[in-house]
PDB file of N, CA and C in Angstrom:
ATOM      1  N   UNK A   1    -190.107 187.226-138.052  1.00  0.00           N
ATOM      2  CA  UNK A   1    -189.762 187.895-139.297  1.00  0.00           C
ATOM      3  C   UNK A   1    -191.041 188.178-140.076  1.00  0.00           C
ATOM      4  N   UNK A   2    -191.385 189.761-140.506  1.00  0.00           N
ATOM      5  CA  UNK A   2    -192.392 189.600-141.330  1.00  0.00           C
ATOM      6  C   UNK A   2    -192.130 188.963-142.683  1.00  0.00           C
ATOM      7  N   UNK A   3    -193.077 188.546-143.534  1.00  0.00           N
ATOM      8  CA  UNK A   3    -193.230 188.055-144.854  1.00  0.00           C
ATOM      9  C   UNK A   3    -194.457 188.635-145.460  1.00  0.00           C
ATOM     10  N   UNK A   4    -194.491 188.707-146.432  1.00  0.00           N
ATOM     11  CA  UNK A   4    -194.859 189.872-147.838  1.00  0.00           C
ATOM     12  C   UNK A   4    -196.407 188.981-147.792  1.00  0.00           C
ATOM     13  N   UNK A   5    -196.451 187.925-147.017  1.00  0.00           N
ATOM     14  CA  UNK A   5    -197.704 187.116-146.819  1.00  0.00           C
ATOM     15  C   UNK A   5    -199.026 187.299-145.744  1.00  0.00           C
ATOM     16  N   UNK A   6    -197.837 188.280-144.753  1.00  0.00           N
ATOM     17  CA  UNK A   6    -199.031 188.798-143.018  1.00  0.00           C
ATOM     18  C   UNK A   6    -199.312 190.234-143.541  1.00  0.00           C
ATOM     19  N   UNK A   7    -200.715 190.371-142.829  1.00  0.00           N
ATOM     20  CA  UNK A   7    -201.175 190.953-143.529  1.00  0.00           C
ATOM     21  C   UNK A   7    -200.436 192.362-142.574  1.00  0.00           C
ATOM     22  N   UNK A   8    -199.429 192.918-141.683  1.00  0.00           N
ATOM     23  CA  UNK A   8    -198.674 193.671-141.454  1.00  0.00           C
ATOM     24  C   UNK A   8    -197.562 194.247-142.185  1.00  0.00           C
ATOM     25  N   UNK A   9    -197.432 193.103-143.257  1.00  0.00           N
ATOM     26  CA  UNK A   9    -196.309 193.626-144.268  1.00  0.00           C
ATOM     27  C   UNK A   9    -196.474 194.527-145.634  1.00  0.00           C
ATOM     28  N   UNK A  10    -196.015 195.603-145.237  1.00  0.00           N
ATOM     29  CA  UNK A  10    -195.863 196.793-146.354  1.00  0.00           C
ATOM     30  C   UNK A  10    -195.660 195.919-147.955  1.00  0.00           C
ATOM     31  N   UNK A  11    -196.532 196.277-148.440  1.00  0.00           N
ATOM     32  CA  UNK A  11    -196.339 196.088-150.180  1.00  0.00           C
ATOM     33  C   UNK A  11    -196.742 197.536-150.487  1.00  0.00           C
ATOM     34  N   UNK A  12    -196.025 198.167-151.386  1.00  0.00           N
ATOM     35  CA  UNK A  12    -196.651 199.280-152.155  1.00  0.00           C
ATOM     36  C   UNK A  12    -197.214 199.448-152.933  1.00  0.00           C
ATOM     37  N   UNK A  13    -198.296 198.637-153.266  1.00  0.00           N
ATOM     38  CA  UNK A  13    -199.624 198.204-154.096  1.00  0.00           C
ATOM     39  C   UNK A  13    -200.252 198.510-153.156  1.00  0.00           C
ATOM     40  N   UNK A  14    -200.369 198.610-151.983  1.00  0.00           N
ATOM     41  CA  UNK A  14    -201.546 198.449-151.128  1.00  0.00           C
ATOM     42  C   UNK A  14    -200.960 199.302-149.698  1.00  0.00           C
ATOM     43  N   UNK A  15    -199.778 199.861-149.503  1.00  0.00           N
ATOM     44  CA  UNK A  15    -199.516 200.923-149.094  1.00  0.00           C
ATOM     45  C   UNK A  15    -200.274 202.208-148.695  1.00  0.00           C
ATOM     46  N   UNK A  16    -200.192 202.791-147.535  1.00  0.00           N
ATOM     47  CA  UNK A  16    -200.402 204.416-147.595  1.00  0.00           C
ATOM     48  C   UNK A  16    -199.308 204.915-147.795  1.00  0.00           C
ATOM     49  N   UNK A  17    -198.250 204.813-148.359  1.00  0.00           N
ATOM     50  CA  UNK A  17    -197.474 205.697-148.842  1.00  0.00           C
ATOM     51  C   UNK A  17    -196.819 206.338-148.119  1.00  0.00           C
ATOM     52  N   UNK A  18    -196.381 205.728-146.773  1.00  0.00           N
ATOM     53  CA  UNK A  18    -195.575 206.970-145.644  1.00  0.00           C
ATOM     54  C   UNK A  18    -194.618 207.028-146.219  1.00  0.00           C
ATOM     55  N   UNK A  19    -193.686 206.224-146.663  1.00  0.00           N
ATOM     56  CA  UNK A  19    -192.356 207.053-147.631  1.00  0.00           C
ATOM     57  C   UNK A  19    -192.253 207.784-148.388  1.00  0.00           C
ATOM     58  N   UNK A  20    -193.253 208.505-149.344  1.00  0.00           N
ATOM     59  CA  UNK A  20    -194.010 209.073-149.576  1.00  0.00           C
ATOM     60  C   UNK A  20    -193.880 210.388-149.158  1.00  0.00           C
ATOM     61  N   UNK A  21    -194.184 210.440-148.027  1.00  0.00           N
ATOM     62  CA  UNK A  21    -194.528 211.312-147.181  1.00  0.00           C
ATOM     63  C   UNK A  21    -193.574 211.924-146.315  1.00  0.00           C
ATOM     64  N   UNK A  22    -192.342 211.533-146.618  1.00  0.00           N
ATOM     65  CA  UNK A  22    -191.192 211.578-146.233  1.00  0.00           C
ATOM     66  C   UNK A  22    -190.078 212.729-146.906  1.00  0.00           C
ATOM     67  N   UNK A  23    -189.451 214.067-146.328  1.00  0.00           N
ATOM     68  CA  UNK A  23    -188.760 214.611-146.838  1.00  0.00           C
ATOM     69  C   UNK A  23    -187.881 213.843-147.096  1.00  0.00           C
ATOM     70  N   UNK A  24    -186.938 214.076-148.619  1.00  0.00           N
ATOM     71  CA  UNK A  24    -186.172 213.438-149.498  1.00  0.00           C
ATOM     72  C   UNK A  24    -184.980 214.901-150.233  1.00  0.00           C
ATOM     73  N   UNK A  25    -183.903 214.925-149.080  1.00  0.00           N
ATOM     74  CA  UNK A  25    -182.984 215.457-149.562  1.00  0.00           C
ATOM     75  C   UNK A  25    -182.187 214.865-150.903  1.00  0.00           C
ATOM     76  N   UNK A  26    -182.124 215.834-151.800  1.00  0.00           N
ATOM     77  CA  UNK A  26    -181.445 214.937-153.120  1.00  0.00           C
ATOM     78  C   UNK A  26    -179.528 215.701-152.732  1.00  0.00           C
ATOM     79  N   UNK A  27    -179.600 214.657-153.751  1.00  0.00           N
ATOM     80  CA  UNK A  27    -177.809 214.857-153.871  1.00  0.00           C
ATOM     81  C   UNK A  27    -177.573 215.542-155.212  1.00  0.00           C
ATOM     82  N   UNK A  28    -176.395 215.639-155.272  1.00  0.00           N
ATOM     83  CA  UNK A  28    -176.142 216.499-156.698  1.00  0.00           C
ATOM     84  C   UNK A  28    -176.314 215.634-158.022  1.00  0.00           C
ATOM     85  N   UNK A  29    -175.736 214.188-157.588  1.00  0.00           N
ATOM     86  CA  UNK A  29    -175.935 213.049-158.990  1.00  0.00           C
ATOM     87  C   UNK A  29    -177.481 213.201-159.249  1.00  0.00           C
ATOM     88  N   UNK A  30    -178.351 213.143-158.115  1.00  0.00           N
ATOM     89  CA  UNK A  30    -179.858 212.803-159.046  1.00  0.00           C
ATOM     90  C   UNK A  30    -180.230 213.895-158.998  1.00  0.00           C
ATOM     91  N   UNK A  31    -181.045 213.517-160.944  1.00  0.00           N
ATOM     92  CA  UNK A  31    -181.123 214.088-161.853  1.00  0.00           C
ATOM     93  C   UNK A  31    -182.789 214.459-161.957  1.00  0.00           C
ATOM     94  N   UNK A  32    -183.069 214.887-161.044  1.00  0.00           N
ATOM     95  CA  UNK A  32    -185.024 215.500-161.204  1.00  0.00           C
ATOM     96  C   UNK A  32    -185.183 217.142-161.140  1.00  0.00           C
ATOM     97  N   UNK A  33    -186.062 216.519-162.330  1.00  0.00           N
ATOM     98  CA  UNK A  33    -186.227 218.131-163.045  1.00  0.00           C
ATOM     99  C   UNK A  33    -186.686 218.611-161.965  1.00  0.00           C
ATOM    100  N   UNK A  34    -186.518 220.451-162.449  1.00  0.00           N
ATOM    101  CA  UNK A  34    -186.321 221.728-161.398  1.00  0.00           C
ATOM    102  C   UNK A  34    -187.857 222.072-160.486  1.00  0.00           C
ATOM    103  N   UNK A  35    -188.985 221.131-161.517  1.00  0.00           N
ATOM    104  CA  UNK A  35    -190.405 221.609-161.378  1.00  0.00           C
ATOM    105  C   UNK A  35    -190.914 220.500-160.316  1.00  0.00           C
ATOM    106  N   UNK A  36    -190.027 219.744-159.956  1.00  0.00           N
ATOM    107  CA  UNK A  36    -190.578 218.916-158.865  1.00  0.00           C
ATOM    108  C   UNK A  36    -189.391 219.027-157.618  1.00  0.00           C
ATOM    109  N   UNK A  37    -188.456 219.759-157.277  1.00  0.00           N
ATOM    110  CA  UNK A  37    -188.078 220.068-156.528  1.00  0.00           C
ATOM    111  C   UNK A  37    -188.356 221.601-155.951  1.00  0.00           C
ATOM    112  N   UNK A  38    -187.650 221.843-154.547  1.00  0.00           N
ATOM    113  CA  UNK A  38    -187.678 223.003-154.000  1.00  0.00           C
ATOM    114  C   UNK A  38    -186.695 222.909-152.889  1.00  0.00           C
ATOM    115  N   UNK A  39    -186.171 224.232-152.205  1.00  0.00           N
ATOM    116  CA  UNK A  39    -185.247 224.275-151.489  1.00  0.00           C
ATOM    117  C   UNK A  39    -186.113 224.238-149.920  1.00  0.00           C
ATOM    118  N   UNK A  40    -185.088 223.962-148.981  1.00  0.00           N
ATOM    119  CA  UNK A  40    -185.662 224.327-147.338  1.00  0.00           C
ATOM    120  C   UNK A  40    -184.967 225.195-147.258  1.00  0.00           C
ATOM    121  N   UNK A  41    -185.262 225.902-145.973  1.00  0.00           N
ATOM    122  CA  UNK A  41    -184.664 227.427-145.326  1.00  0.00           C
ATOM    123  C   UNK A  41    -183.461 227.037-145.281  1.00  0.00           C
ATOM    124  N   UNK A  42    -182.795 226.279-145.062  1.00  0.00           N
ATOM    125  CA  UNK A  42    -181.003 225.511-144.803  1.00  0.00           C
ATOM    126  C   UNK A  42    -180.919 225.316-146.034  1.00  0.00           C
ATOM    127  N   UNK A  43    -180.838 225.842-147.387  1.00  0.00           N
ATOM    128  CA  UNK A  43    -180.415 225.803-148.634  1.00  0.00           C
ATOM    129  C   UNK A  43    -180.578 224.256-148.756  1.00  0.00           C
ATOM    130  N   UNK A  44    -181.429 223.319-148.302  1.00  0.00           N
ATOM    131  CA  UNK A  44    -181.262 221.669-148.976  1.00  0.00           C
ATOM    132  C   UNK A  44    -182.223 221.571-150.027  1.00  0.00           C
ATOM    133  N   UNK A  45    -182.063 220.544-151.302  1.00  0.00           N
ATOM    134  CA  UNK A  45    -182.918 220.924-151.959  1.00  0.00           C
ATOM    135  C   UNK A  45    -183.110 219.334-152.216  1.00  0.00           C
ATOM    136  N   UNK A  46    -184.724 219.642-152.171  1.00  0.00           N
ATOM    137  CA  UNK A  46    -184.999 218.505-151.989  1.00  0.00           C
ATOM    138  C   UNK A  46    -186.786 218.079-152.337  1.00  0.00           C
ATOM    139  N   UNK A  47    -187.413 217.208-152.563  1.00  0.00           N
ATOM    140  CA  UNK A  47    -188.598 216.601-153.493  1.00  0.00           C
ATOM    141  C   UNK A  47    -189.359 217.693-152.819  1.00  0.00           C
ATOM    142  N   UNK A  48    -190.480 218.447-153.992  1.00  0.00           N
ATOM    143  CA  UNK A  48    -191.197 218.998-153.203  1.00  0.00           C
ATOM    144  C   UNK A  48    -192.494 218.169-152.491  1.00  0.00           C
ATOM    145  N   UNK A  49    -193.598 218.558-152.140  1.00  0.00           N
ATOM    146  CA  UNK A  49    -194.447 218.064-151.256  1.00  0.00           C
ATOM    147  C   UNK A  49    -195.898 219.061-151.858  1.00  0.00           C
ATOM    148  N   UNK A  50    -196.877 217.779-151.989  1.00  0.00           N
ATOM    149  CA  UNK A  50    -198.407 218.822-152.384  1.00  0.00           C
ATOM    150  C   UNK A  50    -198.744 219.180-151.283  1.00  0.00           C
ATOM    151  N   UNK A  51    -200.116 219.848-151.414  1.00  0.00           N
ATOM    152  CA  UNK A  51    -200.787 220.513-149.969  1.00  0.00           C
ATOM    153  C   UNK A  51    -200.790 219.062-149.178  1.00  0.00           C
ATOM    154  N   UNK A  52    -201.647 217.604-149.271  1.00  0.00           N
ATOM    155  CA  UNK A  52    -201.985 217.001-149.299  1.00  0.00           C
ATOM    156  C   UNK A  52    -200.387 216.389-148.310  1.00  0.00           C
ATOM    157  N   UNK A  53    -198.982 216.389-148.588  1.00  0.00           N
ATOM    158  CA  UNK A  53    -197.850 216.335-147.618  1.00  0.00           C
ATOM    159  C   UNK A  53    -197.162 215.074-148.548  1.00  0.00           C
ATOM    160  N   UNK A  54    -197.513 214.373-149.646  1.00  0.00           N
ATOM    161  CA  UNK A  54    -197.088 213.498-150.245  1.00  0.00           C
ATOM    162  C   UNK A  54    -195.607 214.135-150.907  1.00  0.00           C
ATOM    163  N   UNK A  55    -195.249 213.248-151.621  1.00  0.00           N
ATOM    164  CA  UNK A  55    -194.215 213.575-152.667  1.00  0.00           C
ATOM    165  C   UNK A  55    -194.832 213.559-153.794  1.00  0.00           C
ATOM    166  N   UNK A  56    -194.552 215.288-154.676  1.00  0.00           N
ATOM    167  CA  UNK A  56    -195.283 215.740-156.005  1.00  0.00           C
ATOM    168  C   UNK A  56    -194.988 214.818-157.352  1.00  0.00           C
ATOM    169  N   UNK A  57    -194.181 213.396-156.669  1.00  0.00           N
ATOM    170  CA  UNK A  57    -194.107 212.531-158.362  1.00  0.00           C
ATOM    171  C   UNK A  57    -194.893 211.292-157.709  1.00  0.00           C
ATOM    172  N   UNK A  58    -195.583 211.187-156.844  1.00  0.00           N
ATOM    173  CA  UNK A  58    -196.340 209.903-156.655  1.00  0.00           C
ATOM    174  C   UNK A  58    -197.851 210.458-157.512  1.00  0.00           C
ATOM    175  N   UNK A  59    -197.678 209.203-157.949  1.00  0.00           N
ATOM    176  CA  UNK A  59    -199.188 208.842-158.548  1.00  0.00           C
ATOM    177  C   UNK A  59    -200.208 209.106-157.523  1.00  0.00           C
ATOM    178  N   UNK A  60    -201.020 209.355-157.160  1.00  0.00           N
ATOM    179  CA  UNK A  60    -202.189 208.899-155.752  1.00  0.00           C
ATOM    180  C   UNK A  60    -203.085 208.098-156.615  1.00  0.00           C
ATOM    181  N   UNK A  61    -203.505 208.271-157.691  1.00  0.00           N
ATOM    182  CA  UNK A  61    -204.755 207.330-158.395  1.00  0.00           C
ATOM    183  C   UNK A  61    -204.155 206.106-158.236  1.00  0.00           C
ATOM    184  N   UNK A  62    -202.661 205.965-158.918  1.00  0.00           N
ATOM    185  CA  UNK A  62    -201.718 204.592-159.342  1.00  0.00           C
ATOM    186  C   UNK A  62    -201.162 203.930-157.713  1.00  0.00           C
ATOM    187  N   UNK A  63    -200.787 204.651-157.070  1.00  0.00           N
ATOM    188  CA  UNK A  63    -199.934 204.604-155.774  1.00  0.00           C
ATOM    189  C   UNK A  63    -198.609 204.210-156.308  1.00  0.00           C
ATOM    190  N   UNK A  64    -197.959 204.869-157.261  1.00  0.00           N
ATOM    191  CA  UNK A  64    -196.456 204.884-157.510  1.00  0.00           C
ATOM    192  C   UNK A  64    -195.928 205.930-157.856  1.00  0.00           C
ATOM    193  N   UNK A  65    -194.345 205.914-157.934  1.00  0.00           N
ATOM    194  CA  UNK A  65    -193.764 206.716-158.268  1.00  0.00           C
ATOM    195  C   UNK A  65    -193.937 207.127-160.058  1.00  0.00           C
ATOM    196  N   UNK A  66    -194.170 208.175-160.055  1.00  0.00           N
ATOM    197  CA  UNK A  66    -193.911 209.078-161.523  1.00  0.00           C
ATOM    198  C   UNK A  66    -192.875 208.807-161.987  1.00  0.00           C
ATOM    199  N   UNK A  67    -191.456 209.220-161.362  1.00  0.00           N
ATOM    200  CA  UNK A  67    -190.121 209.163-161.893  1.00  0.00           C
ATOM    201  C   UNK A  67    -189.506 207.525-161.361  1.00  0.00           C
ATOM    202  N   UNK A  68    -189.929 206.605-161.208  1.00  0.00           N
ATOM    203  CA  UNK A  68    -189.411 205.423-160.875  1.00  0.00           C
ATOM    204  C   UNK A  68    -187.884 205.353-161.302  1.00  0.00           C
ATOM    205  N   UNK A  69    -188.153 205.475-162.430  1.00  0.00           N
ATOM    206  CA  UNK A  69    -186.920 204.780-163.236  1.00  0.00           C
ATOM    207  C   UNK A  69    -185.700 205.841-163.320  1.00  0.00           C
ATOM    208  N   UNK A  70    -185.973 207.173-162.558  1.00  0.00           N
ATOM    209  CA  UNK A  70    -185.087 208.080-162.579  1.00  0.00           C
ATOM    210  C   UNK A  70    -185.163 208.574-160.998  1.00  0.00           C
ATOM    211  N   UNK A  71    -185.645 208.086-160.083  1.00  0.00           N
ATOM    212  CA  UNK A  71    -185.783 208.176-158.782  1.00  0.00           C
ATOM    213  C   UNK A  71    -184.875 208.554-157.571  1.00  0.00           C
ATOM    214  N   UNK A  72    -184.577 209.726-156.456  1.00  0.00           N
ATOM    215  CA  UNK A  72    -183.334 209.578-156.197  1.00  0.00           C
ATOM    216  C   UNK A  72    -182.889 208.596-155.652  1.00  0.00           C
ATOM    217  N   UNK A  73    -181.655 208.573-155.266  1.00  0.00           N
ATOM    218  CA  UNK A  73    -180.823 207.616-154.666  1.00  0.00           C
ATOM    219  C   UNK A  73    -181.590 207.327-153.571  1.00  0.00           C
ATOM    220  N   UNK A  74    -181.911 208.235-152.785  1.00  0.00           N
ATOM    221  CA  UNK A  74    -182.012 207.959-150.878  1.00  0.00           C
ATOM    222  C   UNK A  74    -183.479 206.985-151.376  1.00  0.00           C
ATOM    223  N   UNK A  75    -184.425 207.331-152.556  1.00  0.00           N
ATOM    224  CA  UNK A  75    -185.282 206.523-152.490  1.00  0.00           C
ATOM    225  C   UNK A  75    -185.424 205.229-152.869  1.00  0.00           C
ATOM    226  N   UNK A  76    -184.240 204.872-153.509  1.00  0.00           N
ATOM    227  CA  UNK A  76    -183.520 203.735-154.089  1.00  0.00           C
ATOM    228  C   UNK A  76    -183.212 203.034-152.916  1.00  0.00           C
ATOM    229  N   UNK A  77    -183.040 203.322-151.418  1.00  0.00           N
ATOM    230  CA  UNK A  77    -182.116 202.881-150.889  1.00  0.00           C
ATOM    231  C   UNK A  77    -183.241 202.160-150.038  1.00  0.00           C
ATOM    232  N   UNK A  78    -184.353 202.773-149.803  1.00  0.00           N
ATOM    233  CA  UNK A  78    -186.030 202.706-149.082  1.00  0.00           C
ATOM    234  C   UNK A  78    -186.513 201.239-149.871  1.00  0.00           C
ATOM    235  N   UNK A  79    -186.199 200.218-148.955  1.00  0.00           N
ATOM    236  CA  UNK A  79    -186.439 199.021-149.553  1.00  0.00           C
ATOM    237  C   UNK A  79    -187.879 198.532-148.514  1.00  0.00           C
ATOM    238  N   UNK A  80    -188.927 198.286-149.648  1.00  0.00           N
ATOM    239  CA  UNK A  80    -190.351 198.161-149.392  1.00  0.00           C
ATOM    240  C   UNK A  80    -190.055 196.581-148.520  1.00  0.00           C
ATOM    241  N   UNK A  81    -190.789 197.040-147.123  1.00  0.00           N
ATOM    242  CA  UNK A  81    -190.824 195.862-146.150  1.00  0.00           C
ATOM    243  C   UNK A  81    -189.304 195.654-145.621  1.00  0.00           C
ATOM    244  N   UNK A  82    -188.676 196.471-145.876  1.00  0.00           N
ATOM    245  CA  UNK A  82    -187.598 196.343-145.131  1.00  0.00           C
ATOM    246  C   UNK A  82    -187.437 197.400-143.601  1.00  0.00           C
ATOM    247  N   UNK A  83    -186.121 196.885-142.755  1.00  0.00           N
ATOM    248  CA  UNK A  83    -186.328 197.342-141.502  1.00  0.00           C
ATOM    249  C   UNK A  83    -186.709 199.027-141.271  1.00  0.00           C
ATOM    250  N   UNK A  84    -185.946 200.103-142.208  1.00  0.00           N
ATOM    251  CA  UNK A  84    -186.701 201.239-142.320  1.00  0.00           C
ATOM    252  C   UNK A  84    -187.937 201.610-142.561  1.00  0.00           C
ATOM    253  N   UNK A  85    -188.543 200.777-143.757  1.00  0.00           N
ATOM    254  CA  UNK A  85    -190.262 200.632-143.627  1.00  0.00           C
ATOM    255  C   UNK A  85    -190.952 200.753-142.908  1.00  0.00           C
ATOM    256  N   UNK A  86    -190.383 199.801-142.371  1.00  0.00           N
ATOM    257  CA  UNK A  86    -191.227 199.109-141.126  1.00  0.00           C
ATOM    258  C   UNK A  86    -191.407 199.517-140.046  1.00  0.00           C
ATOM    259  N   UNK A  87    -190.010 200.305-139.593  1.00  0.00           N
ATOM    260  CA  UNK A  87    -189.921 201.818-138.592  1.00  0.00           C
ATOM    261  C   UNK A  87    -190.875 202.918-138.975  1.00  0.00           C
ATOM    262  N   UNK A  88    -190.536 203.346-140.184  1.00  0.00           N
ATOM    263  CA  UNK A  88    -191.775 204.411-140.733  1.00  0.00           C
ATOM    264  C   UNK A  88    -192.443 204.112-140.732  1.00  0.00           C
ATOM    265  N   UNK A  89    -193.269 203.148-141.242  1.00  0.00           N
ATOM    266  CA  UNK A  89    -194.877 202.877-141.173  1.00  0.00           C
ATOM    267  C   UNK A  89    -195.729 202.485-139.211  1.00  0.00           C
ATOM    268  N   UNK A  90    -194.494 201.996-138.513  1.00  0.00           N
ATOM    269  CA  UNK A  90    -195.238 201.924-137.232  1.00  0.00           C
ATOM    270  C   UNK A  90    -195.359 203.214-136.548  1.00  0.00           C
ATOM    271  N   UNK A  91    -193.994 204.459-136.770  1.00  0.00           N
ATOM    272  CA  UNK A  91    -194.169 205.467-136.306  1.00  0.00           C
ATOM    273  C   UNK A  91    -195.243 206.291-136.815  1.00  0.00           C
ATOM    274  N   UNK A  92    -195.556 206.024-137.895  1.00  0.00           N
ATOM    275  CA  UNK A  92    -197.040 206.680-138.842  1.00  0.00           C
ATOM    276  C   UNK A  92    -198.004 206.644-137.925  1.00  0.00           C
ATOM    277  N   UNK A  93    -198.168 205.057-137.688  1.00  0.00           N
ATOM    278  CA  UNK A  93    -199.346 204.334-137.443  1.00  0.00           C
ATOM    279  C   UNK A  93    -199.432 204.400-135.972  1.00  0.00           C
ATOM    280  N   UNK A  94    -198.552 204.643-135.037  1.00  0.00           N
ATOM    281  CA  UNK A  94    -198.629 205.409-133.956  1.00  0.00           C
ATOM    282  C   UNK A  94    -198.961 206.829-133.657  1.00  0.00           C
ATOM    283  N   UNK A  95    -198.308 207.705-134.518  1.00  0.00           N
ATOM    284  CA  UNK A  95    -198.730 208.772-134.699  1.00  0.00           C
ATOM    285  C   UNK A  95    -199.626 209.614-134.779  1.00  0.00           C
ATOM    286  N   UNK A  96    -200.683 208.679-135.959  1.00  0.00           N
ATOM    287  CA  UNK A  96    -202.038 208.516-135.967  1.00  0.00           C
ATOM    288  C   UNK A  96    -202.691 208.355-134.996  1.00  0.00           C
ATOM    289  N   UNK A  97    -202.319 207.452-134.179  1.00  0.00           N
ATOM    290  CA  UNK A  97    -203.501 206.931-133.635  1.00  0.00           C
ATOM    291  C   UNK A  97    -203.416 207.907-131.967  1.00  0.00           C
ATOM    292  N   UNK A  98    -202.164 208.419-131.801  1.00  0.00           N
ATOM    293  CA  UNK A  98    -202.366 209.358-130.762  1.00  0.00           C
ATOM    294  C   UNK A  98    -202.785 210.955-131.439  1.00  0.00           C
ATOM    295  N   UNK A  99    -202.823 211.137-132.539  1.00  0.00           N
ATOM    296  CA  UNK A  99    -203.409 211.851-132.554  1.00  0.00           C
ATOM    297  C   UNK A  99    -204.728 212.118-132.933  1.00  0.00           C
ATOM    298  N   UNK A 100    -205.274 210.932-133.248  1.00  0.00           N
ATOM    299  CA  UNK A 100    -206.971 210.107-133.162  1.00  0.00           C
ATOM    300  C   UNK A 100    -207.153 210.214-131.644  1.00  0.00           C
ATOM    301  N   UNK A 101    -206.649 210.152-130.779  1.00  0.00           N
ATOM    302  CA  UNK A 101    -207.039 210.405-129.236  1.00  0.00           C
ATOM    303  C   UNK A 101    -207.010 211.499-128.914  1.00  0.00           C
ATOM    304  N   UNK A 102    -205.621 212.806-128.931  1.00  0.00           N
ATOM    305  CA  UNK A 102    -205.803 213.853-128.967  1.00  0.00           C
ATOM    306  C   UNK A 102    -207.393 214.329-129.550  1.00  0.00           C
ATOM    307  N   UNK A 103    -207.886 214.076-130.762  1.00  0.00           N
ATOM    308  CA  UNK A 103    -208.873 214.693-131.352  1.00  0.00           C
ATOM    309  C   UNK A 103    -210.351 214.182-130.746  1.00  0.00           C
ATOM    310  N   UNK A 104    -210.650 213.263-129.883  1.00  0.00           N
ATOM    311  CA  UNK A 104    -210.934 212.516-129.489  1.00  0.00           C
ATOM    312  C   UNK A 104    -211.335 213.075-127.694  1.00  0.00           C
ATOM    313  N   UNK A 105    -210.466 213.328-127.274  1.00  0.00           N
ATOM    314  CA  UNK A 105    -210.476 214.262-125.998  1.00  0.00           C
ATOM    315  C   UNK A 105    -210.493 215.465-125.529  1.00  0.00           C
ATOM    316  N   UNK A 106    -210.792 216.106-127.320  1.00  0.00           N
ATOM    317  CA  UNK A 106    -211.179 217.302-127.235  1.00  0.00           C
ATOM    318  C   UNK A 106    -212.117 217.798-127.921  1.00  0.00           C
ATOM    319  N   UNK A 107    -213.157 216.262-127.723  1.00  0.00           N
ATOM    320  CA  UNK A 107    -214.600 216.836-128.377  1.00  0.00           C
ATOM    321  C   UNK A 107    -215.958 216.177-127.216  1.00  0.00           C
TER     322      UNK A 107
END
């Protein structure tokens, strides 16, 4: 079991932020203003994203959410160090690192 103590375990103080980084379909209850959303080609509307691929209410200086306290649901549901985390952050961190080899074998 991880614990919030090895140094493998996601805290979002010290996070890269792959949830973050994560498209975030909203629902009709949550309530985020019009200037931080946008639609996909399938009419979903949902957090927009900077050049950079984050979500446009994270802090990057702070590493938190802007709208915390008004946040949607699905991100409410994204419990830090829990088993979805922990899926996202290894698929990140795999991700990375094959494509650190890709880049890697073609220089």
């Amino acid at each position: 079991m991880t614990s919030p103590d090895r140094p493998d375990a996601a805290n979002c103080s010290s996070c890269e932020a792959v949830c973050c980084r994560l498209m975030v379909v909203l629902q009709p209850e949550d309530a985020i203003p019009d200037h931080l959303t946008t639609y996909t080609p399938e009419g979903l509307r949902v957090m927009k994203r900077g050049e950079d691929g984050w979500c446009v209410a994270l802090n990057s200086v702070r590493m938190n959410c802007g709208i915390y306290e008004t946040r949607p649901n699905v991100c409410r549901r994204f419990v830090m160090n829990g088993p979805y985390c922990r899926a996202i952050r290894e698929d990140y961190s795999r991700s990375g690192a094959a494509a650190h080899a890709l880049h890697e074998s073609n220089t």
